[in-house]
C-alpha atoms as a PDB file:
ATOM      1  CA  UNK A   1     120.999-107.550 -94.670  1.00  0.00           C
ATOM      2  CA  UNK A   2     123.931-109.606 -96.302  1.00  0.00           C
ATOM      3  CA  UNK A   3     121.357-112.289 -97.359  1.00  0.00           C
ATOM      4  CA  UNK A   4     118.195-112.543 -99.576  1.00  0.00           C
ATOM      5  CA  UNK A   5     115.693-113.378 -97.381  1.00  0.00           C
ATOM      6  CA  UNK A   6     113.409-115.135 -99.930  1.00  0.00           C
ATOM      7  CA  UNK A   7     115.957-117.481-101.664  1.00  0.00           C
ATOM      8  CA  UNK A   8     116.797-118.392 -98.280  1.00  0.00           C
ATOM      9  CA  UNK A   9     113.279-119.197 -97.653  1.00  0.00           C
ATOM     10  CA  UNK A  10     113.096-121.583-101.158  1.00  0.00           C
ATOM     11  CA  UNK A  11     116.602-123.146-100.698  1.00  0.00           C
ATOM     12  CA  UNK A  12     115.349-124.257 -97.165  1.00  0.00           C
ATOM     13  CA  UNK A  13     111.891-125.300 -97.681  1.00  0.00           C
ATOM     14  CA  UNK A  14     113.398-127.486-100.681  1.00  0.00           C
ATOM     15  CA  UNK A  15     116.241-129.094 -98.057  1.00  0.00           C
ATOM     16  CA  UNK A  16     113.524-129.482 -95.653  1.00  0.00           C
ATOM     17  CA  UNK A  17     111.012-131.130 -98.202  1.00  0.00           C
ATOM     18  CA  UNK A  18     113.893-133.656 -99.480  1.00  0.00           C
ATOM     19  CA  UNK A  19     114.782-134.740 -96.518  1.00  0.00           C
ATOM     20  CA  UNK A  20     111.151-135.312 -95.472  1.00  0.00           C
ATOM     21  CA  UNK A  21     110.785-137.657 -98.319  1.00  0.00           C
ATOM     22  CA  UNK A  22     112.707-140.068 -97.110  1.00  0.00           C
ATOM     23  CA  UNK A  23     111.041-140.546 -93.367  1.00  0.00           C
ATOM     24  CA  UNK A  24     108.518-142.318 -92.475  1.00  0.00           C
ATOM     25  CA  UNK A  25     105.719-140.592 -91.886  1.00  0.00           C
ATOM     26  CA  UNK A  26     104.905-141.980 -88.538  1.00  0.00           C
ATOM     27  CA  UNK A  27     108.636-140.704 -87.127  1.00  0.00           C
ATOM     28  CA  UNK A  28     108.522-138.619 -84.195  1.00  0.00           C
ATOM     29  CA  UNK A  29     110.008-134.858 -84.851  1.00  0.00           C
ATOM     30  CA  UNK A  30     112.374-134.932 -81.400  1.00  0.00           C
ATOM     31  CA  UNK A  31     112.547-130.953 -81.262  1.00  0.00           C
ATOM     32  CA  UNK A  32     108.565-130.487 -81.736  1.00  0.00           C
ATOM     33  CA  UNK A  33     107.109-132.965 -78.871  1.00  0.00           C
ATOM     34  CA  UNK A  34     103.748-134.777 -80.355  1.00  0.00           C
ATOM     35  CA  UNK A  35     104.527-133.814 -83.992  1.00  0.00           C
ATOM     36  CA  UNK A  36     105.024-136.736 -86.563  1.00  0.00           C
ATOM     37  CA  UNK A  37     107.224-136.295 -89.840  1.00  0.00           C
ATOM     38  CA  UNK A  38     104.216-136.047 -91.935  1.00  0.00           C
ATOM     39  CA  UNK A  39     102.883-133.649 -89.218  1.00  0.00           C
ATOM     40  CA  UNK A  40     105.748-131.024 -89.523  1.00  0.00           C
ATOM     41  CA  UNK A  41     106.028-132.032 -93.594  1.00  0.00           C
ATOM     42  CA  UNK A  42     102.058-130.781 -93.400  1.00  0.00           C
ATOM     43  CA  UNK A  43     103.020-127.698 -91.255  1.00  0.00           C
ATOM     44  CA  UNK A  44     105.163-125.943 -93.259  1.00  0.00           C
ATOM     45  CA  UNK A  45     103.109-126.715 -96.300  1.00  0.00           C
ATOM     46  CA  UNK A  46     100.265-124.928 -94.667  1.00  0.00           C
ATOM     47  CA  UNK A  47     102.357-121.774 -93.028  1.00  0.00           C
ATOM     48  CA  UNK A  48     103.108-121.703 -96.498  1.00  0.00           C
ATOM     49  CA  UNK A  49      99.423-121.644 -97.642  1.00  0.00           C
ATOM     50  CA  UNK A  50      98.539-118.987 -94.638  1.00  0.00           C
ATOM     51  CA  UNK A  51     101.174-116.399 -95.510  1.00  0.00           C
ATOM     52  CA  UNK A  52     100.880-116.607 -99.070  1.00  0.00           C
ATOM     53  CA  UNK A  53      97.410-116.032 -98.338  1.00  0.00           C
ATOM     54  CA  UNK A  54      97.908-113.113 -96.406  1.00  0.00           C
ATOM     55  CA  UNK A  55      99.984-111.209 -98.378  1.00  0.00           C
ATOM     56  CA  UNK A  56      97.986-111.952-101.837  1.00  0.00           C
ATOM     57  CA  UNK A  57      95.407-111.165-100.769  1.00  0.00           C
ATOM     58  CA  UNK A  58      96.191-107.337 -99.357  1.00  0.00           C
ATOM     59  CA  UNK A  59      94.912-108.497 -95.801  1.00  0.00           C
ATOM     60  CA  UNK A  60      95.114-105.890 -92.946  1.00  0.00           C
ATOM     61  CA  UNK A  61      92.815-106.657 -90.326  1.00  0.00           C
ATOM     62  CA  UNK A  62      92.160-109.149 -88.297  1.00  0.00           C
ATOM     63  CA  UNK A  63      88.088-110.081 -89.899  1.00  0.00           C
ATOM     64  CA  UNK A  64      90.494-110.122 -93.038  1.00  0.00           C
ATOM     65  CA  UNK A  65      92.492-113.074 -92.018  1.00  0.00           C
ATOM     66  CA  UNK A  66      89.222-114.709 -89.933  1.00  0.00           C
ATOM     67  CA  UNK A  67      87.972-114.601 -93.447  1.00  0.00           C
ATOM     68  CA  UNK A  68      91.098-116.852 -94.770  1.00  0.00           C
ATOM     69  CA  UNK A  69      91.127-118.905 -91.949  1.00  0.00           C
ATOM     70  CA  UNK A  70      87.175-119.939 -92.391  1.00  0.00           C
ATOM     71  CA  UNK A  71      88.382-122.167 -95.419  1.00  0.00           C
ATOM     72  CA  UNK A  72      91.600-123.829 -94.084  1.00  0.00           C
ATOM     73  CA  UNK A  73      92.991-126.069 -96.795  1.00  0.00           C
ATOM     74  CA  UNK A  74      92.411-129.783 -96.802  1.00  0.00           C
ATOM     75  CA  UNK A  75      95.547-132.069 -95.934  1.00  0.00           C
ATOM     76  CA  UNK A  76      96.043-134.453 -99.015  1.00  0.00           C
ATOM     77  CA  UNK A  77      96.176-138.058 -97.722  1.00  0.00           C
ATOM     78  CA  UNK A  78      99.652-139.227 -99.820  1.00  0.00           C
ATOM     79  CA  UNK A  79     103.086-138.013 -98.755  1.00  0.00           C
ATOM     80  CA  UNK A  80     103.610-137.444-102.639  1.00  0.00           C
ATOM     81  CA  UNK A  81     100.385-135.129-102.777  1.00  0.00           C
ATOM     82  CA  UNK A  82     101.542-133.112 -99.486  1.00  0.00           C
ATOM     83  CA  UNK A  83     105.377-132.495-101.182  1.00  0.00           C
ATOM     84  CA  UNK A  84     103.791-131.702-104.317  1.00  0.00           C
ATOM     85  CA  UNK A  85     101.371-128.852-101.976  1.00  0.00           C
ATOM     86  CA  UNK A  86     104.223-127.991-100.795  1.00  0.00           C
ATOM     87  CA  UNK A  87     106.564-127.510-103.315  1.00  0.00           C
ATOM     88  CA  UNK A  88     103.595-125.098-105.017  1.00  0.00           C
ATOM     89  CA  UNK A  89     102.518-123.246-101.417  1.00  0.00           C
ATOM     90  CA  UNK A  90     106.433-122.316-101.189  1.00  0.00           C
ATOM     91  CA  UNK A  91     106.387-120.812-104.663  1.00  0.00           C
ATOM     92  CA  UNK A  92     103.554-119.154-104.286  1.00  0.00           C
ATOM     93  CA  UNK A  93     104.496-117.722-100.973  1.00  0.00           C
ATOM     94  CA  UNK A  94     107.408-116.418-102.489  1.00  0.00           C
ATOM     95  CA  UNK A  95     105.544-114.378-105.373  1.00  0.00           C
ATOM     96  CA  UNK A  96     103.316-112.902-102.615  1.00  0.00           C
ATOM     97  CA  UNK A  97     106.495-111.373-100.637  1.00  0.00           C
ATOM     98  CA  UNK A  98     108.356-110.628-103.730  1.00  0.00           C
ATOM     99  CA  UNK A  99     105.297-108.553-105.352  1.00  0.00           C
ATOM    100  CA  UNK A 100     105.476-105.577-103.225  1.00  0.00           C
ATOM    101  CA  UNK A 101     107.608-103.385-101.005  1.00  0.00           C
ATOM    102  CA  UNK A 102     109.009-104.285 -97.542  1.00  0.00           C
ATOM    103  CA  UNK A 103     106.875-101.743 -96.298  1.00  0.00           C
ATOM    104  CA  UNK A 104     103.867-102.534 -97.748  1.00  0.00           C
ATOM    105  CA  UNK A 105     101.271-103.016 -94.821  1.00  0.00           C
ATOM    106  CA  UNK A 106      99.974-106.793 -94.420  1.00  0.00           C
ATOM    107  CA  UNK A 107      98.542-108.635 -91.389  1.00  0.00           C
ATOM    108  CA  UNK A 108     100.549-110.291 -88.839  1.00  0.00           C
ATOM    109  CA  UNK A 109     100.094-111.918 -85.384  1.00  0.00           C
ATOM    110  CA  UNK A 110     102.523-109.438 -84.170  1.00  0.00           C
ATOM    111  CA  UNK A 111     100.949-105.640 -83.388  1.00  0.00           C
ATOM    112  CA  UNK A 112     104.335-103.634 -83.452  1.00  0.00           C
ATOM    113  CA  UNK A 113     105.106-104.794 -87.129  1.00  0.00           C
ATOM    114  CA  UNK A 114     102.258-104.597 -89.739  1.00  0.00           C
ATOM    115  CA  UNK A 115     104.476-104.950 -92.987  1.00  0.00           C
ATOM    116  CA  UNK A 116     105.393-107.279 -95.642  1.00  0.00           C
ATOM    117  CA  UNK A 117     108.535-107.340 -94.132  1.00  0.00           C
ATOM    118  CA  UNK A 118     107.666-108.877 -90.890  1.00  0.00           C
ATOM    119  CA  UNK A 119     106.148-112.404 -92.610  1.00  0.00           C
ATOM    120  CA  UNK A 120     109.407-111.998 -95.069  1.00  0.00           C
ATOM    121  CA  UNK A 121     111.822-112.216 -91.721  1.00  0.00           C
ATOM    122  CA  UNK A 122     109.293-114.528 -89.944  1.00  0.00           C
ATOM    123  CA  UNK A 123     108.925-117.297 -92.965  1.00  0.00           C
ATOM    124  CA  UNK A 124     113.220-116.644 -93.420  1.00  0.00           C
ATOM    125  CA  UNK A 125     113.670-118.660 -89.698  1.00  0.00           C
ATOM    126  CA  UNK A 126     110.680-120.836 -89.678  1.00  0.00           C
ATOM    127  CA  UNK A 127     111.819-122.466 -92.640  1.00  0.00           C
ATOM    128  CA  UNK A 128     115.429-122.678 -91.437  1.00  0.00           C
ATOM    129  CA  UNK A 129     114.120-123.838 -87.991  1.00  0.00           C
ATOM    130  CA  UNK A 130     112.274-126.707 -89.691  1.00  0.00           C
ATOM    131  CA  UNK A 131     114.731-127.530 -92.210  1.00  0.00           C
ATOM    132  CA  UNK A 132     116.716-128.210 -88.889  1.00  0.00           C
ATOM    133  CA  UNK A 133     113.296-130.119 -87.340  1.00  0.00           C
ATOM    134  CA  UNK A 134     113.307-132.227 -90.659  1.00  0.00           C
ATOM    135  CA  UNK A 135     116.808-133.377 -89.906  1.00  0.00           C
ATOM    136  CA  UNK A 136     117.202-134.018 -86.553  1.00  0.00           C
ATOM    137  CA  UNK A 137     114.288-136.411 -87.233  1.00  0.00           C
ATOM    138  CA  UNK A 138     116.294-137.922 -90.071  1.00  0.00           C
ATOM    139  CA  UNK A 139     118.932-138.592 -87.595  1.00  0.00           C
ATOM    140  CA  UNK A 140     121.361-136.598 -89.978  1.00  0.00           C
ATOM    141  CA  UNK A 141     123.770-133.986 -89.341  1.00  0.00           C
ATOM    142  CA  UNK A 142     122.468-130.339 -88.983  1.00  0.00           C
ATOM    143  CA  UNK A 143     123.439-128.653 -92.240  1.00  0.00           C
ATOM    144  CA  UNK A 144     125.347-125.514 -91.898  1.00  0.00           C
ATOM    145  CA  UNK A 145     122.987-122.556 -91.212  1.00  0.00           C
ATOM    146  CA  UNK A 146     124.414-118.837 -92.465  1.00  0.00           C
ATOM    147  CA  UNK A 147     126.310-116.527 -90.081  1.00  0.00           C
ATOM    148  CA  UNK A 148     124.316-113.519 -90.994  1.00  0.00           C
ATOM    149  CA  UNK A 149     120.686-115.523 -91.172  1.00  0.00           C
ATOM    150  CA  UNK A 150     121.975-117.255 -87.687  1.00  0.00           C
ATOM    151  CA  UNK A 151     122.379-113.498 -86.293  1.00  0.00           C
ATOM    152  CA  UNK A 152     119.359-112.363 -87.766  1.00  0.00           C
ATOM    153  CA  UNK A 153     117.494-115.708 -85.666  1.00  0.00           C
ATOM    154  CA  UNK A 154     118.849-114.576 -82.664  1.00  0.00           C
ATOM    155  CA  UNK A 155     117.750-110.742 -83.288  1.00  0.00           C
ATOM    156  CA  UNK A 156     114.294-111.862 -83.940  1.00  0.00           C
ATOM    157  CA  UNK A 157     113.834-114.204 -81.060  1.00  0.00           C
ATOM    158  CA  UNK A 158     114.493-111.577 -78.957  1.00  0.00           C
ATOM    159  CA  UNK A 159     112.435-108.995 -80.398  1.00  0.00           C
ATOM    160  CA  UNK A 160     109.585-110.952 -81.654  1.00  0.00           C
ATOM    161  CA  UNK A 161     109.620-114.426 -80.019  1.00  0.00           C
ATOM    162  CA  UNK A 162     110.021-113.952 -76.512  1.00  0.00           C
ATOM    163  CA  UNK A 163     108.402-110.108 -76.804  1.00  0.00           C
ATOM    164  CA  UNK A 164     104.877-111.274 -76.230  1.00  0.00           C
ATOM    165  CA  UNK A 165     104.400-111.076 -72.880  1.00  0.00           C
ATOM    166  CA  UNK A 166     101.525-107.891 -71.944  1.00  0.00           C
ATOM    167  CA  UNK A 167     102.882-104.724 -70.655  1.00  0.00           C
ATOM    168  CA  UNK A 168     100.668-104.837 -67.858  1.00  0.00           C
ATOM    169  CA  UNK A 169     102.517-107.997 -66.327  1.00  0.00           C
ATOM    170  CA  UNK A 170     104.342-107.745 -62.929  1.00  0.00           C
ATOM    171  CA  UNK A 171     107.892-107.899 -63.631  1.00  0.00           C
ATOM    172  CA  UNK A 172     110.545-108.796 -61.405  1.00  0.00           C
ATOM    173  CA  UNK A 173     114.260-108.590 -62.729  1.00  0.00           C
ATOM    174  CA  UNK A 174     117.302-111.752 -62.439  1.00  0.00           C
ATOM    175  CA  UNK A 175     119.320-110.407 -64.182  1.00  0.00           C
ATOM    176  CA  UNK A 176     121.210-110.370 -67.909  1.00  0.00           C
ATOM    177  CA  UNK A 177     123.051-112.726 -70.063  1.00  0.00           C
ATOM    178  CA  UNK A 178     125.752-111.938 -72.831  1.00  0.00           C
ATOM    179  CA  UNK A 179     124.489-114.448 -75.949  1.00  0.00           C
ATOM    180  CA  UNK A 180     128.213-114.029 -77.762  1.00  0.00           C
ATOM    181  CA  UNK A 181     128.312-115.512 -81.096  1.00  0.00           C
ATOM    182  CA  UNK A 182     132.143-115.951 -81.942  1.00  0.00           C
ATOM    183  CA  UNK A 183     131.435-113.896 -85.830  1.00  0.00           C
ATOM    184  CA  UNK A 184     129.530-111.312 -84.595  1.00  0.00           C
ATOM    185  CA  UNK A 185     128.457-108.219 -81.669  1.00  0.00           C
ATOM    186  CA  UNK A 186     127.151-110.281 -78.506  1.00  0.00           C
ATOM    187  CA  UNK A 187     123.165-109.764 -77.695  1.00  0.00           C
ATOM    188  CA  UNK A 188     121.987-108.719 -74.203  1.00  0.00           C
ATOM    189  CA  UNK A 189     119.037-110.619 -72.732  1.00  0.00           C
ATOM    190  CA  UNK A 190     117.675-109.858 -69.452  1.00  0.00           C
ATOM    191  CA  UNK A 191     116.102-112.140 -67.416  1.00  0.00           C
ATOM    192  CA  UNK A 192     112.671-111.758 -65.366  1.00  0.00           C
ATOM    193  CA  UNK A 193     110.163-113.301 -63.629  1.00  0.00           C
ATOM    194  CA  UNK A 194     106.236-112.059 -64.661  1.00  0.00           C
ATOM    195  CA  UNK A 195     102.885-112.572 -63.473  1.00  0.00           C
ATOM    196  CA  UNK A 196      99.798-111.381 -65.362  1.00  0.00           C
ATOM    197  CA  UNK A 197      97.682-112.995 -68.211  1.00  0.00           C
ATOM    198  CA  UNK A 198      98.070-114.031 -71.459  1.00  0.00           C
ATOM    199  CA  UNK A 199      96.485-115.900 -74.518  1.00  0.00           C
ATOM    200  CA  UNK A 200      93.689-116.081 -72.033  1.00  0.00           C
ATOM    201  CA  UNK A 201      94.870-117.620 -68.913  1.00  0.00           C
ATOM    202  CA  UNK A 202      97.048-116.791 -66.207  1.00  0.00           C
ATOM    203  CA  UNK A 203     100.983-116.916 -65.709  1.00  0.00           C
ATOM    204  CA  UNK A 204     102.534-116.802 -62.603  1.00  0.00           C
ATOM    205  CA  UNK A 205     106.333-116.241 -61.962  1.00  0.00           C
ATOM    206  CA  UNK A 206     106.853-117.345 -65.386  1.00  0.00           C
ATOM    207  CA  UNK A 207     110.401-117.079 -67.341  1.00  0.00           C
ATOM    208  CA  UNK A 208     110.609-114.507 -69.616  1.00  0.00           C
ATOM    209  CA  UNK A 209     113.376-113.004 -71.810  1.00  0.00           C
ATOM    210  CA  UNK A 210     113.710-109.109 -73.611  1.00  0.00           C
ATOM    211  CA  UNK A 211     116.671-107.360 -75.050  1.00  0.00           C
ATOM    212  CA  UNK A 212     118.704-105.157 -72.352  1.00  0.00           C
ATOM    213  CA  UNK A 213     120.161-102.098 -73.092  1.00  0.00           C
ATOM    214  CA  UNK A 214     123.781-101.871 -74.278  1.00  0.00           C
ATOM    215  CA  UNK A 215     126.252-101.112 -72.267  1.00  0.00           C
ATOM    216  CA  UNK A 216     124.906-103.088 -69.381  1.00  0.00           C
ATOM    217  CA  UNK A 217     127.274-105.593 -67.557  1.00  0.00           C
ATOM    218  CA  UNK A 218     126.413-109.478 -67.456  1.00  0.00           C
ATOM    219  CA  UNK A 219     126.019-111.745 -64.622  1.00  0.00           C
ATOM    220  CA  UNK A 220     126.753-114.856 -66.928  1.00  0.00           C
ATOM    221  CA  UNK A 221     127.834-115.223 -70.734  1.00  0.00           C
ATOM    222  CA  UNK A 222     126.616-118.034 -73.107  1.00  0.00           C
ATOM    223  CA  UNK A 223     128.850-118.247 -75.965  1.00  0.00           C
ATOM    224  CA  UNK A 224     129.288-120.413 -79.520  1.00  0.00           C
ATOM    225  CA  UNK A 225     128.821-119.694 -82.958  1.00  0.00           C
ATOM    226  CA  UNK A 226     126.090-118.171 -84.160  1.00  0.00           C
ATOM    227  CA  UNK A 227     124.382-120.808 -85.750  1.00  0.00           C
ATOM    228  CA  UNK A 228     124.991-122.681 -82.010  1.00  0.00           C
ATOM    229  CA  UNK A 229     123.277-119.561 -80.269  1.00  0.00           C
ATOM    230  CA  UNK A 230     120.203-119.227 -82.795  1.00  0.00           C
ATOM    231  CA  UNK A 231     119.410-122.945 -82.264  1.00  0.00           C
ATOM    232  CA  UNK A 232     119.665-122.552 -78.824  1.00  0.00           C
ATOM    233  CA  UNK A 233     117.098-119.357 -78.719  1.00  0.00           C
ATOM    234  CA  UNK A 234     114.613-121.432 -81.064  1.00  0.00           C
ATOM    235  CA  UNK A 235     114.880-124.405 -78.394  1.00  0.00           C
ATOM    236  CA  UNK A 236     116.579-126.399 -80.672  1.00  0.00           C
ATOM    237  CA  UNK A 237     120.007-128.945 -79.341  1.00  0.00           C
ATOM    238  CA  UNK A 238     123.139-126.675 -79.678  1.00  0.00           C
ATOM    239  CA  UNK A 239     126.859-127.115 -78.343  1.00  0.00           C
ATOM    240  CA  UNK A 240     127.513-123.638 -76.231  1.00  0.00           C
ATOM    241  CA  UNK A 241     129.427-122.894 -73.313  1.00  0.00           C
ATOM    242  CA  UNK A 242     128.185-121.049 -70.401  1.00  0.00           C
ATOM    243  CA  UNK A 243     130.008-118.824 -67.683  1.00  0.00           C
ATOM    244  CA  UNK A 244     129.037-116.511 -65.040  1.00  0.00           C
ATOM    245  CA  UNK A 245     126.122-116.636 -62.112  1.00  0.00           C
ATOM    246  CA  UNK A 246     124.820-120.516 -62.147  1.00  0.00           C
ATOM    247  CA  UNK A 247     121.055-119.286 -61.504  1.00  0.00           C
ATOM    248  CA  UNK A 248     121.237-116.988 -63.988  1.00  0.00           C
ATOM    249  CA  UNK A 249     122.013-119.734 -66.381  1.00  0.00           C
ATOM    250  CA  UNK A 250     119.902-122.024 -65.122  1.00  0.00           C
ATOM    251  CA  UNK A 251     116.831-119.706 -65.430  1.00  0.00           C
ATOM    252  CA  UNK A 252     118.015-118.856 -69.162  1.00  0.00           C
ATOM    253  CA  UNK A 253     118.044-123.124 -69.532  1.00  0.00           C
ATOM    254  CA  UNK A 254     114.100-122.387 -68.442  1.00  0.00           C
ATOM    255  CA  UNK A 255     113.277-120.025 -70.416  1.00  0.00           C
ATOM    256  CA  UNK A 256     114.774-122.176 -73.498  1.00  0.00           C
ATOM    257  CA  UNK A 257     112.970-125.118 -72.047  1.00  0.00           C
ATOM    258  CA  UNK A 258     109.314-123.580 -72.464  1.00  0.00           C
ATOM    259  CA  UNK A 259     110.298-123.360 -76.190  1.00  0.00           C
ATOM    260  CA  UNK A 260     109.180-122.519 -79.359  1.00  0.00           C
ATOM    261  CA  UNK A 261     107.663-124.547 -82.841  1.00  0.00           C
END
């Protein structure tokens, strides 16, 4: 990668922190439904915590992190006290993922990707995405987000975000849709329907989204800049244009709508 994922993650979480200092508390976060500005200032601070956590302390299986999890941290009651958590949970998350290799094994909610790496690529968007939460509840313009970390967003939506439903689901294909960021290769995401379970209850004909294989020809195209197209993937308000089969698109507007935080 072009970028260094971890002074990504600190110039970010800073942007994201001093922004949060100047909104009330009681603001609603429009892109994270039910979530307050001290809620998502609190959040972060505490993904922070969790990772940092994780990676210290060598944790590879899933007792491991149960362990970490028994003794959650306690939410200061000051804004001031929560920024200054914060500012410390980010630095300390960051000497976790810089002590080791990429490759180093560590615990994460994802099975295929047991590394270091993973929470280094994970934490790299989630702060971004936030930073972005933090000012659209601010009511200020979206600060500019990378080319190459807006790529990398849309990469790992498709591979990690929306790759969590079971292998034993029913499947039915819609069809796929070009993502075409204007400074970089386009992305193929086909559409499907699934029924199965999940995260303990049941699905039916529900949305889904996984990378198709290259070389296969769209039904519609959604196209913008990359940063549009990775806000648009994390459910978050972007300017795109879309072409091509109107279902098709409308199903991907579905898919966007059941959302991520």
């Amino acid at each position: 990668m072009s970028y260094e994922p971890t002074a990504v993650i600190r110039d970010e979480a800073a942007r994201f922190a001093t922004v949060l200092a100047e909104v009330d508390g009681a603001t609603p976060v429009p892109s994270c439904p039910g979530w307050t500005a001290a809620d998502l200032l609190w959040h972060l601070t505490e993904v922070h915590l969790f990772w940092s956590s994780v990676i210290a302390s060598g944790a590879t299986t899933d007792e491991q992190v149960q362990a970490i999890e028994e003794h959650p941290p306690v939410r200061p009651t000051t804004r001031s006290e929560v920024l200054s958590r914060r500012a410390r949970a980010t630095e300390d998350l960051l000497a976790a993922l810089l002590s080791g290799p990429l490759d180093a094994p560590a615990w994460s909610w994802f099975p295929p990707d047991q590394s270091v790496g993973f929470t280094v690529r994970m934490q790299t968007h989630e702060a971004t995405i936030h930073r972005v939460d933090a000012e659209l509840t601010a009511g200020l313009p979206i600060s500019p987000i990378r080319a190459d970390v807006a790529a990398a967003g849309i990469d790992h939506v498709l591979d990690v975000m929306w790759n969590w439903v079971p292998t034993s689901a029913e499947k039915v294909p819609l069809g796929v849709v070009e993502l075409r960021p204007t400074e970089t290769q386009p992305r193929l995401v086909e559409l499907y329907r699934w029924t199965g379970e999940a995260w303990g209850q049941p699905f039916k004909d529900q949305i889904g989204g996984r990378r198709a294989p290259d070389g296969v020809h769209p039904d519609a195209v959604i196209e913008g800049p990359a940063q549009q197209l990775d806000l648009l993937v994390w459910s978050r308000p972007a300017i795109v244009t879309g072409s091509g089969d109107g279902e098709l698109l409308n199903a991907f507007d579905e898919l966007i709508a059941f959302g991520i935080q």
